[in-house]
N, C-alpha and C. Protein backbone atom coordinates (compact mmCIF):
# COMPACT_ATOMS: atom_id res chain seq x y z
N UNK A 1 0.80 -1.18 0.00
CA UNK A 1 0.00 0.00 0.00
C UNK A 1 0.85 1.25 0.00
N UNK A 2 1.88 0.85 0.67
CA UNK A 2 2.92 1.90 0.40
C UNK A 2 3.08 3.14 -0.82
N UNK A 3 3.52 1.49 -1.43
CA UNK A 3 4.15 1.99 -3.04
C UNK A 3 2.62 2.67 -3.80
N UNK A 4 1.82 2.48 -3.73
CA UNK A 4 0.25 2.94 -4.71
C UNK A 4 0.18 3.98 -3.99
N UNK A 5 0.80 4.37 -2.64
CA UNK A 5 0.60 6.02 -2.13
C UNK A 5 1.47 6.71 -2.81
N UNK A 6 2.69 6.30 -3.23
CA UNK A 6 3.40 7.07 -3.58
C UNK A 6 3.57 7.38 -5.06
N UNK A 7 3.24 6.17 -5.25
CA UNK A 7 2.84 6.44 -6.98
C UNK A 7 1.88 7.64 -7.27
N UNK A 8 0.74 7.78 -6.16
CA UNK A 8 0.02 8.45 -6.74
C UNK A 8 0.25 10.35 -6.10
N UNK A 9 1.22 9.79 -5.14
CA UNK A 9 1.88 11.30 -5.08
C UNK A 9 2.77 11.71 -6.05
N UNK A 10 3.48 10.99 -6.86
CA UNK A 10 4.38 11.18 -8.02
C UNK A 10 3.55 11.72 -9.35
N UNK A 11 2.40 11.01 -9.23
CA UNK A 11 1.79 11.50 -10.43
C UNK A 11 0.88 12.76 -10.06
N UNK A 12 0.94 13.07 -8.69
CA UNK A 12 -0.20 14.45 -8.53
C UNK A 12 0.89 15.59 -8.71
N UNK A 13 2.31 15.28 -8.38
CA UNK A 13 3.37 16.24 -8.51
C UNK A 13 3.65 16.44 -9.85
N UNK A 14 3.69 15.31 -10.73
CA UNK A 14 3.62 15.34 -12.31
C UNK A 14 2.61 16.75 -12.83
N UNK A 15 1.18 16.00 -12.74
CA UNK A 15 0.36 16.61 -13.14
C UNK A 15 1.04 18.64 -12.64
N UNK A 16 0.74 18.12 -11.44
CA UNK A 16 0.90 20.04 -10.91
C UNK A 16 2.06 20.98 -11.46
N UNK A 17 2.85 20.13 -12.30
CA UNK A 17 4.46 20.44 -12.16
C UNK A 17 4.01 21.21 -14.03
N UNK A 18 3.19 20.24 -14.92
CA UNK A 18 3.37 20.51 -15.89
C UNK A 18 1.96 21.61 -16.08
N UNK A 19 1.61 21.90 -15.41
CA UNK A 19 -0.21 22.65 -15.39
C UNK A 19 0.53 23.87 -14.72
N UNK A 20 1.86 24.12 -14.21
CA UNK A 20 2.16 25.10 -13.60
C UNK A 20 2.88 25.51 -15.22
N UNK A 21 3.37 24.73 -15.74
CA UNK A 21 4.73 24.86 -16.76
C UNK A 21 3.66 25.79 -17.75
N UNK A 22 2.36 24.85 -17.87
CA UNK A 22 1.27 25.46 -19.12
C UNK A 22 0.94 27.08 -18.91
N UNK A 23 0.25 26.97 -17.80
CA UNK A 23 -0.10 28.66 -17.28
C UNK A 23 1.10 29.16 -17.49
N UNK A 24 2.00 29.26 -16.78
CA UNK A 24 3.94 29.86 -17.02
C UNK A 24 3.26 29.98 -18.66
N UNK A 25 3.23 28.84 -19.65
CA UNK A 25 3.67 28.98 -20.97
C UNK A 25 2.84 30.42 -21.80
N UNK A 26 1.61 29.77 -21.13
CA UNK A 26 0.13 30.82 -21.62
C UNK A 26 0.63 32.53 -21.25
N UNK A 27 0.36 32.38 -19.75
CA UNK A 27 1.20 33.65 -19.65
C UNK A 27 2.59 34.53 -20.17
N UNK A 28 3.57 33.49 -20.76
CA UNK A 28 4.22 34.62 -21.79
C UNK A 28 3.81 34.56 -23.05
N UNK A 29 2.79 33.37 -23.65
CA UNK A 29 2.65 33.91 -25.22
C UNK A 29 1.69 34.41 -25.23
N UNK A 30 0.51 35.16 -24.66
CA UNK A 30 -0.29 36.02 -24.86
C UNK A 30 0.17 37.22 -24.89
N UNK A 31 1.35 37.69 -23.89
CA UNK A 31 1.78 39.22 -24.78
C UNK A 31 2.88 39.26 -25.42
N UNK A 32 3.57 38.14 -25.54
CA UNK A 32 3.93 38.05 -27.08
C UNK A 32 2.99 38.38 -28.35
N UNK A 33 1.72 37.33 -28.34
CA UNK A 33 0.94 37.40 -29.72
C UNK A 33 0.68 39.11 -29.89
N UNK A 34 0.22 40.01 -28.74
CA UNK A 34 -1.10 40.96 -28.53
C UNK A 34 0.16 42.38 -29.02
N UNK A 35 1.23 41.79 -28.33
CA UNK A 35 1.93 43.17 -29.07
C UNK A 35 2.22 43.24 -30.22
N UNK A 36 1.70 41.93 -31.00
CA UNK A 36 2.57 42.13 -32.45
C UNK A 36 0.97 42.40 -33.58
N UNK A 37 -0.15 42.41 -32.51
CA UNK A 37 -0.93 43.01 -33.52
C UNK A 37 -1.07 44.95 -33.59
N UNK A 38 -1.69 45.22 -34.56
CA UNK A 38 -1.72 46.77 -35.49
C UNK A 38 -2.36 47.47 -33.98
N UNK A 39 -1.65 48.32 -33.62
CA UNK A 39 -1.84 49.69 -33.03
C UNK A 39 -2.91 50.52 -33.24
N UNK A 40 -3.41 51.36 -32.51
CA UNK A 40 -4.97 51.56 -32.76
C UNK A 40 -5.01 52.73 -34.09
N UNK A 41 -3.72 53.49 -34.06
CA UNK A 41 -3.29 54.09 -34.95
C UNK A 41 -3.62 53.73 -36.46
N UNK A 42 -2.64 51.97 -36.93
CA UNK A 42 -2.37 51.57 -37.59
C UNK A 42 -4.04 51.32 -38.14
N UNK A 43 -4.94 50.68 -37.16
CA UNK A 43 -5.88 50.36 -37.80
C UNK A 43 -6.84 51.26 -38.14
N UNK A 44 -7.06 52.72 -37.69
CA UNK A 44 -7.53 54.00 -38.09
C UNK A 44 -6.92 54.35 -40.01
N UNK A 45 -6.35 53.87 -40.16
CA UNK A 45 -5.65 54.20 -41.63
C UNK A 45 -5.82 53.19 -42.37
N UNK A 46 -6.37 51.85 -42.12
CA UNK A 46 -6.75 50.93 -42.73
C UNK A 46 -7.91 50.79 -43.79
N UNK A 47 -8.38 52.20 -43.58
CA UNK A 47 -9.64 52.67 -43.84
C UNK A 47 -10.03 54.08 -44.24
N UNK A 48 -10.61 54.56 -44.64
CA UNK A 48 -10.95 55.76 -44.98
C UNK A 48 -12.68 56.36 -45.70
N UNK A 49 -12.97 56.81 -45.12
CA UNK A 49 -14.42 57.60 -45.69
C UNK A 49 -14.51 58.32 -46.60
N UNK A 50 -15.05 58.99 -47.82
CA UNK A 50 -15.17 60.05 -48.24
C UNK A 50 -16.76 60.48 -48.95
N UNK A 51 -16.58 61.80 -48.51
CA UNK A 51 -18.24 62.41 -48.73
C UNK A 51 -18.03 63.05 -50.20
N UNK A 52 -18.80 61.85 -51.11
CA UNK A 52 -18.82 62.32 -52.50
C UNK A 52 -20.59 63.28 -53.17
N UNK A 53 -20.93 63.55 -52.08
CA UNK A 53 -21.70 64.79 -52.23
C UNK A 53 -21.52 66.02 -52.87
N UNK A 54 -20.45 65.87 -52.96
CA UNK A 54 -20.12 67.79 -53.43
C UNK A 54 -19.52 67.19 -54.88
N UNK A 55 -19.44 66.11 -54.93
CA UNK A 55 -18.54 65.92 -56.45
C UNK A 55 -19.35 66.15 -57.64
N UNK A 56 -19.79 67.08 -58.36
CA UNK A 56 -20.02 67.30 -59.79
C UNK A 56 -19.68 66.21 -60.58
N UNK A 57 -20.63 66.06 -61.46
CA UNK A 57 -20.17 64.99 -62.86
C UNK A 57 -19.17 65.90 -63.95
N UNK A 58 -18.29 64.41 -64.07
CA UNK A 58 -16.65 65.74 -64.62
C UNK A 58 -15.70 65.59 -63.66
N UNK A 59 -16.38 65.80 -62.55
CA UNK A 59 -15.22 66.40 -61.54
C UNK A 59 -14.21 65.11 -60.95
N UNK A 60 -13.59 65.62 -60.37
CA UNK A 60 -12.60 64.17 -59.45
C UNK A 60 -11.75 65.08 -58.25
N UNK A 61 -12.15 64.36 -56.98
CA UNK A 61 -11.23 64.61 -55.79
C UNK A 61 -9.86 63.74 -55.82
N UNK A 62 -9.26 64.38 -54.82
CA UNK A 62 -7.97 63.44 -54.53
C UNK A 62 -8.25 63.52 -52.86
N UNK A 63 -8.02 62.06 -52.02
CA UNK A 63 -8.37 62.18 -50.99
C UNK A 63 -7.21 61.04 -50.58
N UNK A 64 -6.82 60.64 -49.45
CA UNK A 64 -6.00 60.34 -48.88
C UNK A 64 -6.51 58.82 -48.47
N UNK A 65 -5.52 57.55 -48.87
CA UNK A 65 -5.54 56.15 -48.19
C UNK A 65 -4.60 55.46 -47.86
N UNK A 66 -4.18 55.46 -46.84
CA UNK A 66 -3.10 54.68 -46.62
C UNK A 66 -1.48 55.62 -46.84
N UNK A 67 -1.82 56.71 -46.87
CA UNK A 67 -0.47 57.51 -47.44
C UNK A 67 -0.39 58.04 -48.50
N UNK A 68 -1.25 57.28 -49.60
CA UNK A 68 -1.00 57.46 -50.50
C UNK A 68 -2.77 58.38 -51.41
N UNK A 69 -2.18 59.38 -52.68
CA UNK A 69 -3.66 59.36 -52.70
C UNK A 69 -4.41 58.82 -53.65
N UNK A 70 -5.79 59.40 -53.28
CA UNK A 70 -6.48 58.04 -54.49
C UNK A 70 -7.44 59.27 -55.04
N UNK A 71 -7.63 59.01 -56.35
CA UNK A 71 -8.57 59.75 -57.10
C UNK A 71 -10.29 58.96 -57.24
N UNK A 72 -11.01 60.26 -56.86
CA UNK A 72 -12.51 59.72 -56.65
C UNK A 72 -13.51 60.40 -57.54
N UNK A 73 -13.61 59.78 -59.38
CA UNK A 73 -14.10 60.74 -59.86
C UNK A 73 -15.52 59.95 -60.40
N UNK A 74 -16.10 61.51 -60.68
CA UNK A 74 -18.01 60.99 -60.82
C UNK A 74 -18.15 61.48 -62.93
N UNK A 75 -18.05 59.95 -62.93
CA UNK A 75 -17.91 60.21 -64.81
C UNK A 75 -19.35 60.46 -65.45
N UNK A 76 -18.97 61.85 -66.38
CA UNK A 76 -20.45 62.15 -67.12
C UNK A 76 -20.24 60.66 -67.58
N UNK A 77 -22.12 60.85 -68.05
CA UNK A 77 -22.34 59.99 -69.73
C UNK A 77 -21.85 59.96 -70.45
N UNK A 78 -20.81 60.68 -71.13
CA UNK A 78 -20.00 60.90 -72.06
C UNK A 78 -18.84 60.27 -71.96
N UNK A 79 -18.74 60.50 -70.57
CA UNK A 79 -17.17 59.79 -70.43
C UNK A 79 -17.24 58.60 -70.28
N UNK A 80 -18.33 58.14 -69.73
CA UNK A 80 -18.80 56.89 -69.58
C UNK A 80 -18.98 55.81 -70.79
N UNK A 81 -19.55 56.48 -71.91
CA UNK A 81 -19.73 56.32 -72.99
C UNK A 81 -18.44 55.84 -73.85
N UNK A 82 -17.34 56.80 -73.70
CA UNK A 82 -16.15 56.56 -74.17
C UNK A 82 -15.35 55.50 -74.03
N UNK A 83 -15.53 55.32 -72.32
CA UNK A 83 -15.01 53.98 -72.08
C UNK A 83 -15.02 52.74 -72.00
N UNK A 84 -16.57 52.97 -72.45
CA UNK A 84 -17.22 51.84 -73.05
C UNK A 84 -17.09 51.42 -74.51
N UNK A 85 -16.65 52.52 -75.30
CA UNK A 85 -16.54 52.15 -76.78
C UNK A 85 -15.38 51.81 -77.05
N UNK A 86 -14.40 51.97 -75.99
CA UNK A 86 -12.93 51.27 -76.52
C UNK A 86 -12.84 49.94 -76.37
N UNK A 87 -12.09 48.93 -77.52
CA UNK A 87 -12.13 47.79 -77.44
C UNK A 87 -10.95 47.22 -76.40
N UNK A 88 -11.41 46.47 -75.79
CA UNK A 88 -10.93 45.91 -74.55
C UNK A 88 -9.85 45.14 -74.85
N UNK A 89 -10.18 44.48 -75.78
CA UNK A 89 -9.06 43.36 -76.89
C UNK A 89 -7.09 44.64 -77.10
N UNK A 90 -7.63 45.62 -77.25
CA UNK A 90 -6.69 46.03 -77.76
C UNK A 90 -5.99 47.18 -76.58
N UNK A 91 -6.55 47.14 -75.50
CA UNK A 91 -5.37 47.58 -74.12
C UNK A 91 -4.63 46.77 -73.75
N UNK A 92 -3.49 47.09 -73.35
CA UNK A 92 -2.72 46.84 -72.64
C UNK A 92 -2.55 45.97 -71.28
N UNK A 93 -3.37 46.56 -70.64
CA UNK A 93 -4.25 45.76 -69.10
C UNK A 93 -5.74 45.93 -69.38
N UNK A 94 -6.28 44.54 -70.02
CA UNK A 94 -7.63 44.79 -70.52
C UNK A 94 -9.17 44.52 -69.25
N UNK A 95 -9.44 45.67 -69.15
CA UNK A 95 -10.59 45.71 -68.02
C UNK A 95 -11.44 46.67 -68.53
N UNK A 96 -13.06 45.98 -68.57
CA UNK A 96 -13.67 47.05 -68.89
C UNK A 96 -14.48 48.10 -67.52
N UNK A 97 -14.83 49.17 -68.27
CA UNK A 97 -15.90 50.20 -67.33
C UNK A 97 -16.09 49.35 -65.67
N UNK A 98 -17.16 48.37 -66.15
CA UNK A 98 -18.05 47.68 -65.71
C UNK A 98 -16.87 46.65 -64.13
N UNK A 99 -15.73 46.61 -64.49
CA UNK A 99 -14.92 45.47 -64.12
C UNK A 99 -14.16 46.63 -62.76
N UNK A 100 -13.95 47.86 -63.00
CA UNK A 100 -13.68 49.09 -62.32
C UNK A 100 -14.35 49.90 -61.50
N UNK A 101 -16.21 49.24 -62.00
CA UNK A 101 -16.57 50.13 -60.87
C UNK A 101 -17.57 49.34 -60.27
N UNK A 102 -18.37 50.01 -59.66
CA UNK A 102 -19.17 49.11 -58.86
C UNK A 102 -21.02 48.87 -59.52
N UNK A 103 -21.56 47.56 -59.38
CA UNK A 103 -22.63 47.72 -60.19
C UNK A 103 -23.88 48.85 -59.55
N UNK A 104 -24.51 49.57 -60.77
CA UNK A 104 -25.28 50.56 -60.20
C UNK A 104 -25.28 52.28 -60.26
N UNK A 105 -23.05 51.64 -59.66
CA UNK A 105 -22.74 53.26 -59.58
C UNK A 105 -21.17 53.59 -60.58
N UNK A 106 -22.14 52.96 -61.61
CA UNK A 106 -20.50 53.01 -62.79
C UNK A 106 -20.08 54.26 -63.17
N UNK A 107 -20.64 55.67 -62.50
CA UNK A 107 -20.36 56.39 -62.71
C UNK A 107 -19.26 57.04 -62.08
N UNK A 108 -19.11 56.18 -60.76
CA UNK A 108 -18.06 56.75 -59.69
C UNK A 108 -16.83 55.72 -60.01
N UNK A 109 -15.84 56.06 -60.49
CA UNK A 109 -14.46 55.72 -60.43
C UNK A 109 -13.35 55.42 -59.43
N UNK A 110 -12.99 55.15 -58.33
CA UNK A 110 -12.15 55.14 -57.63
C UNK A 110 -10.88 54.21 -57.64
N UNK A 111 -9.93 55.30 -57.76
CA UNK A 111 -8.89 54.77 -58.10
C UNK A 111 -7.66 55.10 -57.31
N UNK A 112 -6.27 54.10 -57.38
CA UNK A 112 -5.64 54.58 -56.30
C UNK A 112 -4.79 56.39 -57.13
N UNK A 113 -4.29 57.18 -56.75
CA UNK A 113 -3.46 58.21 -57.43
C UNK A 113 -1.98 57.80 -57.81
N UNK A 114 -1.90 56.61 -58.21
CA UNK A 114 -0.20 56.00 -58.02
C UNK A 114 -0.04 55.50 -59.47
N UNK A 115 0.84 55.87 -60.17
CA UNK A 115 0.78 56.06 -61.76
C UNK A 115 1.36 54.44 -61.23
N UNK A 116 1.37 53.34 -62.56
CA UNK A 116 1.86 51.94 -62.60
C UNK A 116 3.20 51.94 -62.91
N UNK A 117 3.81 52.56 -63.59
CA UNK A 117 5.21 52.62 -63.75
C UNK A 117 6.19 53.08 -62.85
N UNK A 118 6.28 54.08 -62.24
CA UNK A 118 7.53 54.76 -61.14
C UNK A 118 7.07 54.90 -60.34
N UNK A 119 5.62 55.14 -59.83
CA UNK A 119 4.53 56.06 -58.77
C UNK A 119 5.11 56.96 -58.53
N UNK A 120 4.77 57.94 -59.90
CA UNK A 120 4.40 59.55 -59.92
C UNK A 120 3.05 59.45 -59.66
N UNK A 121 2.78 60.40 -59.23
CA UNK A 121 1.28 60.86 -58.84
C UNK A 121 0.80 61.91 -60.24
N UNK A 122 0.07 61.05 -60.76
CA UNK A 122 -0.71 61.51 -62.27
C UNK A 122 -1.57 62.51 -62.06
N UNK A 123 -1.61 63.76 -62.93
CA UNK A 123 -2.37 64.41 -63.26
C UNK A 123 -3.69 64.32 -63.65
N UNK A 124 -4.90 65.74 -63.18
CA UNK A 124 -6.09 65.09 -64.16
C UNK A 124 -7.29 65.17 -62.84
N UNK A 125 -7.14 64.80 -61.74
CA UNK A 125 -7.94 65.02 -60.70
C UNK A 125 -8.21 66.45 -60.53
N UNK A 126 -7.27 67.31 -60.60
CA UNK A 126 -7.46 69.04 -60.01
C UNK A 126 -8.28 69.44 -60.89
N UNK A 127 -8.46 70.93 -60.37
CA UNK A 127 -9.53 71.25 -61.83
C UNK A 127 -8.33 72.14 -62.32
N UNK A 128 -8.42 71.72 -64.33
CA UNK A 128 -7.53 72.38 -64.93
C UNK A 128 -6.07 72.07 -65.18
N UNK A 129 -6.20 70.56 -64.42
CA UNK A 129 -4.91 70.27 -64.74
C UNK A 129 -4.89 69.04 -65.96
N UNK A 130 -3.66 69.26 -66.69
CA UNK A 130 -3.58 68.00 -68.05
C UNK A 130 -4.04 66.61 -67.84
N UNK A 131 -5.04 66.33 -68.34
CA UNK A 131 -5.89 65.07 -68.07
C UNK A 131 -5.51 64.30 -69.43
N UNK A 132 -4.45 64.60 -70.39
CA UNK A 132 -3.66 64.12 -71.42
C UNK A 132 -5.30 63.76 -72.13
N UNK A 133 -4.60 63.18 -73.59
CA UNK A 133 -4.85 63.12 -75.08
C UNK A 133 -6.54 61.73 -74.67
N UNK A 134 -6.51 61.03 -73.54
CA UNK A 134 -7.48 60.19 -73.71
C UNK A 134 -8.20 60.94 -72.30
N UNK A 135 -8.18 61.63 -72.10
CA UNK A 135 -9.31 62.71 -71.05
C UNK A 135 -9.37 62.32 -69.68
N UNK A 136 -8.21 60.92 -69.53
CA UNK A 136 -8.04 60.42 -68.09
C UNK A 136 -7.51 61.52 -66.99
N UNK A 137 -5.83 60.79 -67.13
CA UNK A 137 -4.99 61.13 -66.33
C UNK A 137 -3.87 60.86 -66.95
N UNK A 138 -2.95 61.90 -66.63
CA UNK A 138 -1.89 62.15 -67.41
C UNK A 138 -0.72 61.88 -66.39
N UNK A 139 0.61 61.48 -66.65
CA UNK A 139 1.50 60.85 -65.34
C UNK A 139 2.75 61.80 -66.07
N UNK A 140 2.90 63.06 -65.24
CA UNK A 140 4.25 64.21 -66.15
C UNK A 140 5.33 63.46 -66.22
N UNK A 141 5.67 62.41 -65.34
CA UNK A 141 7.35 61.38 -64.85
C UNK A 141 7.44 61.75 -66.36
N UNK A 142 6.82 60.70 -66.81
CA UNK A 142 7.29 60.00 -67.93
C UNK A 142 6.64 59.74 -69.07
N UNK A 143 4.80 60.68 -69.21
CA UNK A 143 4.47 60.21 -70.12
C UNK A 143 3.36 59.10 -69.93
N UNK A 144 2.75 58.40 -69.22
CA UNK A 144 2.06 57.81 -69.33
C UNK A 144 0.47 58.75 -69.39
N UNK A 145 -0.46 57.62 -70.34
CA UNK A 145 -1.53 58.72 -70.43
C UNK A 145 -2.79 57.05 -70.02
N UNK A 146 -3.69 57.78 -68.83
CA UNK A 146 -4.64 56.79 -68.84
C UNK A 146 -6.08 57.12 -69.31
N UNK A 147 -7.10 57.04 -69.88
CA UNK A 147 -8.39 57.25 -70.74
C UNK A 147 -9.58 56.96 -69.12
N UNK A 148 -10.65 57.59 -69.41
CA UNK A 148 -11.61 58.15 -68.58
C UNK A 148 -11.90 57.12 -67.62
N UNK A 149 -11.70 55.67 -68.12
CA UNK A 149 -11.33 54.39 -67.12
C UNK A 149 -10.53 54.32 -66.13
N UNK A 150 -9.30 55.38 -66.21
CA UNK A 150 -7.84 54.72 -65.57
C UNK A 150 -7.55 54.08 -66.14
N UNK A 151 -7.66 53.45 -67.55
CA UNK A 151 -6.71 52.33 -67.85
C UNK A 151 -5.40 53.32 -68.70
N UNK A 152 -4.52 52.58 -68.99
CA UNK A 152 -2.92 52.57 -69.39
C UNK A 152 -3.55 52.90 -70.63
N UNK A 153 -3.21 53.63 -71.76
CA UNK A 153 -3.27 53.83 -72.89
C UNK A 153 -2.28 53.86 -73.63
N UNK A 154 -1.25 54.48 -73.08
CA UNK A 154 0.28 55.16 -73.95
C UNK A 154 0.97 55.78 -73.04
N UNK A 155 2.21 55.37 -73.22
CA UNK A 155 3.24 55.58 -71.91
C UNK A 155 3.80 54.01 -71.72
N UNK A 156 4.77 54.22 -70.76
CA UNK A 156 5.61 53.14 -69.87
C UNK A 156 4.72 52.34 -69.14
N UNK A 157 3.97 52.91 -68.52
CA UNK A 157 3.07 52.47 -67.30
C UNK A 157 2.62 50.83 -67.46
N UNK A 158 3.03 50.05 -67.02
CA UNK A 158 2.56 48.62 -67.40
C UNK A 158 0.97 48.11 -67.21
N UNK A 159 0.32 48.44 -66.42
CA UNK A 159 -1.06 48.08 -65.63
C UNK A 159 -2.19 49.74 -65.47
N UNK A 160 -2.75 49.65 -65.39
CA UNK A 160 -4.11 50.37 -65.25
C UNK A 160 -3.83 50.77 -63.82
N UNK A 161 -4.42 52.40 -63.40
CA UNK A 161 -4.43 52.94 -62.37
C UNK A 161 -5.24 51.73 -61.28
N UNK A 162 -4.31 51.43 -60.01
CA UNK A 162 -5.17 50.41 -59.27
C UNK A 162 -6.40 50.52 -58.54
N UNK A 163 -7.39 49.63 -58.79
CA UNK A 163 -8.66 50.00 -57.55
C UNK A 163 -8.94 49.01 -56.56
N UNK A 164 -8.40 50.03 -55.44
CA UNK A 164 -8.45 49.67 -53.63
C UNK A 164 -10.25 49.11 -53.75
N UNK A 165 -10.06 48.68 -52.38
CA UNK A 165 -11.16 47.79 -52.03
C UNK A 165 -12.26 48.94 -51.61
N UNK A 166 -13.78 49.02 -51.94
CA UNK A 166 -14.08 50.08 -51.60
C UNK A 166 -15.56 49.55 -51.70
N UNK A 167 -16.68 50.54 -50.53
CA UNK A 167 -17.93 50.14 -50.70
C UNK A 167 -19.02 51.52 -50.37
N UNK A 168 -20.01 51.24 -51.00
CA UNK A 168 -20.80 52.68 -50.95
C UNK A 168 -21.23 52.33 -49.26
N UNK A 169 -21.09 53.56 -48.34
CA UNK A 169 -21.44 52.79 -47.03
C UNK A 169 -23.22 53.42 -46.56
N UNK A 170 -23.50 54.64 -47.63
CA UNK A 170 -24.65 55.22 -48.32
C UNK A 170 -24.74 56.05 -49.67
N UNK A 171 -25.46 56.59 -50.08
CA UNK A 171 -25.25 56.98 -51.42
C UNK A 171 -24.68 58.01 -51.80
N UNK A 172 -24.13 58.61 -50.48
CA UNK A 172 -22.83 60.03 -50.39
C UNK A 172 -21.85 59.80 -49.81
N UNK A 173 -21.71 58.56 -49.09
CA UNK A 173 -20.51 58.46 -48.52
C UNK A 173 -19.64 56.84 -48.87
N UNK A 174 -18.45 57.14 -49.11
CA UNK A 174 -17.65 56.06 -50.38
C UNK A 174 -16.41 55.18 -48.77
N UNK A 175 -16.60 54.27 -48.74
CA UNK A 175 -15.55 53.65 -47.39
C UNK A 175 -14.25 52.95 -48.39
N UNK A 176 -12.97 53.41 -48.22
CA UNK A 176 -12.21 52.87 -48.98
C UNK A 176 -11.18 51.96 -48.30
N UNK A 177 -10.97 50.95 -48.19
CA UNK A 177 -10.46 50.38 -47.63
C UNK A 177 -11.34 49.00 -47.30
């Protein structure tokens, strides 16, 4: 009877020895994991709003995501029109209208402001500034010219102005990110 007492003190010291080791373990990798997630900072910029109320058809803002900016423009019929009549077959980075914007509101464009070739920040958003030969956006670096889509037309630029993740969050206000 001895030995079955002591056995079973060996194994209650076991147990306690490694349930102490676990908690010990738990307790340093939880602030390990917690510091290595995004700062409340980091996740404030993950995201961005913008009130496309005031935007005129024609017009285009430049508004701020992530650092970088992004152009938010509200395309007449016309322009709309245009970018619909170019054949898709024959760009460069082939995406149509429809593939760029969102269904419903194909009139609103959002795009990042970061030309595809060097990231110059392309012309064409301000009012009055060179929106080059296809009525987009014009990139001064070097020459690239993008058509009322954002897409690449002529120039260096390899790919079409990029479009960030983005959702109408009502029918004036655009969540980008």
């Amino acid at each position: 009877m001895a030995e079955e007492d002591g056995v079973r003190r060996r194994d209650f010291i076991n147990i306690a020895a490694v349930s102490a080791a676990g908690v010990a373990g738990v307790g340093v990798v939880i602030p390990l994991v917690s510091q290595m997630s995004a700062s409340a900072d980091v996740l404030a910029a993950s995201s961005t709003e913008v009130d496309i109320s005031a935007i005129q058809p024609g017009q285009a803002i430049k508004a701020v995501f992530r650092k970088q900016p992004v152009f938010v423009r509200n395309l007449t019929p016309k322009e709309i029109e245009e970018a619909n009549a170019v054949d898709v077959a024959s760009l460069r980075d082939p995406q149509t209208l429809a593939e760029r914007t969102k269904e419903g509101k194909e009139n609103w464009l959002i795009t990042m402001g970061v030309c595809t070739h060097l990231g110059c920040v392309p012309l064409g958003a301000g009012e009055g500034e060179n929106r080059g030969e296809f009525g987009g956006y014009f990139c001064p670096c070097h020459g690239s010219a993008y058509d009322t889509a954002a897409r690449i037309r002529k120039g260096p630029a390899p790919k079409n102005l990029e479009v960030p993740a983005y959702e109408f969050t009502t029918d004036t206000v655009v969540k980008i990110g």
